[in-house]
Every structure is written in C-alpha cells, then in structure tokens.
Protein backbone atom coordinates (compact mmCIF):
# COMPACT_ATOMS: atom_id res chain seq x y z
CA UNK A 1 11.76 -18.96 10.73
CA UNK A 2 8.72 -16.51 11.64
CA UNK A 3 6.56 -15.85 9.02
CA UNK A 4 5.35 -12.42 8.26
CA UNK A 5 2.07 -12.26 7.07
CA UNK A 6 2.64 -8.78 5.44
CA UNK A 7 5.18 -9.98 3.30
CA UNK A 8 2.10 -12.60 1.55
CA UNK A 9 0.60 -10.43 -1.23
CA UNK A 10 -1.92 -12.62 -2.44
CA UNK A 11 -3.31 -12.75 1.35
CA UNK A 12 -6.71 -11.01 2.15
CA UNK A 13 -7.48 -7.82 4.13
CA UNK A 14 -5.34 -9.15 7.49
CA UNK A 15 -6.62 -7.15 10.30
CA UNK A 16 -4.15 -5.28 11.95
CA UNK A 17 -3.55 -8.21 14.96
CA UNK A 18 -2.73 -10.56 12.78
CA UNK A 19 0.03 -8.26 11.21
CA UNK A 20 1.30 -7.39 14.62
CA UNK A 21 2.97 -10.66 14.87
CA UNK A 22 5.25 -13.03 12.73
CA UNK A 23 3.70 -16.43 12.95
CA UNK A 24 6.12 -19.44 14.14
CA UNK A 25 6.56 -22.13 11.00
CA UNK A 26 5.13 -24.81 12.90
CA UNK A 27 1.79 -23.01 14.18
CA UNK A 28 -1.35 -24.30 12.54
CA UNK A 29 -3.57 -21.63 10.52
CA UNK A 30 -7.19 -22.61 9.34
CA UNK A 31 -7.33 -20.88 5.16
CA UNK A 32 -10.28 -20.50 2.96
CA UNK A 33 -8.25 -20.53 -0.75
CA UNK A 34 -9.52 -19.72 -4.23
CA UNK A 35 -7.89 -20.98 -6.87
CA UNK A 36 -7.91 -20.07 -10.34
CA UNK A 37 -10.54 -22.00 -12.48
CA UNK A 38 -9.45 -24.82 -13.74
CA UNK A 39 -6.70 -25.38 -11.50
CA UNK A 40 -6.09 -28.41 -8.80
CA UNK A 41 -5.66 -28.02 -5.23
CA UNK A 42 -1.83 -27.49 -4.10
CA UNK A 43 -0.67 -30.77 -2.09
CA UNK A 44 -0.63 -28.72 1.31
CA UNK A 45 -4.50 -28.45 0.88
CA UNK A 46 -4.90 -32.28 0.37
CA UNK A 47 -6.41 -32.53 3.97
CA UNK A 48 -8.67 -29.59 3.14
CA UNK A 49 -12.29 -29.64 1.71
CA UNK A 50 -13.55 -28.32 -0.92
CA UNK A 51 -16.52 -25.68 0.07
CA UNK A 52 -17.36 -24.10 -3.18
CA UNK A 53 -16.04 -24.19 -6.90
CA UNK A 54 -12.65 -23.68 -6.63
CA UNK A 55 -12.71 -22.64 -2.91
CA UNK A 56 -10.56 -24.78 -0.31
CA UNK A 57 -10.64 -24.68 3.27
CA UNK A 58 -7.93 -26.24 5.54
CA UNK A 59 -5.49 -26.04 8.74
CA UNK A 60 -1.77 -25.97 7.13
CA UNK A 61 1.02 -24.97 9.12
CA UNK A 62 2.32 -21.63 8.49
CA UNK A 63 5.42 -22.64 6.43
CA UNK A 64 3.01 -23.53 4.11
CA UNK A 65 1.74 -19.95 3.41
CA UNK A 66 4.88 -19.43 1.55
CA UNK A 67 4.08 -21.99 -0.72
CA UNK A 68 0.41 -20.87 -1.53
CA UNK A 69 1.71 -17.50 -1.86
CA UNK A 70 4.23 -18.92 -5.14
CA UNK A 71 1.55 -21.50 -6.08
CA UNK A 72 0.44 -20.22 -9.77
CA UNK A 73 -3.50 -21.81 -8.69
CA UNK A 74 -3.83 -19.42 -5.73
CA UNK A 75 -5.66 -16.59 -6.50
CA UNK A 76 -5.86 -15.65 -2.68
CA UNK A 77 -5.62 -16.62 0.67
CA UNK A 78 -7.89 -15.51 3.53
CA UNK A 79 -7.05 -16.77 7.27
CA UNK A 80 -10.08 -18.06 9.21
CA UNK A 81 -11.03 -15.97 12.25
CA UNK A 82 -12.66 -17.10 15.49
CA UNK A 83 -15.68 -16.13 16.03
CA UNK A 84 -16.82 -13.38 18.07
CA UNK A 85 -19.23 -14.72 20.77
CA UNK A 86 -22.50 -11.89 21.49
C-alpha cells in the first residue's frame, strides 16, 4: 500500500516532489528523527545512529513512516535529500 507522505503530520517541510508521489511500502527512505527528551529510539531506528541528543538518522522502509508518525517519542521526521552537485 503506497504511502502518502502528506497524510504524515509530524513530517518536515516536504518539498513539493516528494508530495507528488505516494511512496511504495517497501522503498527505502534515509530520516533524520528527533525525539522527545527523554525518550528511546523506536525499534525501526535500531539500525540508525544517533547524531545529536535525541536526533536519529537511518534508512527504514517506508511502511515504517506510519509507525514514527504514531510513535509518542517522535517529535518529527525530516527525509534526507540528495545532494545537489555545483
């Protein structure tokens, strides 16, 4: 099942692109993550690392944004762009 990135509301100023289309459940997004002080990790970020107090990044599959997005811990979620080359 396609998930729409629009529909996340703790997700972080998505540039129009990546709202133009649904991702697929099993494609692989890199997230940076802050959590809520005091708070552990959610189990989809146990392959991540930990770049900052309370800041997590990882590649999850996109089913797992869902499960951020509920996660009481997550404060947001940003998706990792490539960079542009000059």
């Amino acid at each position: 099942m396609p998930i729409d990135l629009a529909s996340l509301r703790k997700l972080e100023s998505p540039s129009p692109s990546m709202l133009a289309q649904p991702l697929d459940d099993a494609e692989r997004v890199a997230v940076i993550v802050r959590l809520h002080a005091g708070t552990a990790a959610p189990d989809c970020l146990s392959c991540g690392r930990s770049i900052a107090p309370g800041i997590v990044t990882a590649e999850i599959a996109a089913a797992d944004l869902a499960g951020l997005e509920a996660d009481p811990a997550v404060r947001s979620i940003a998706l990792s762009r490539p960079l542009q080359s000059s």
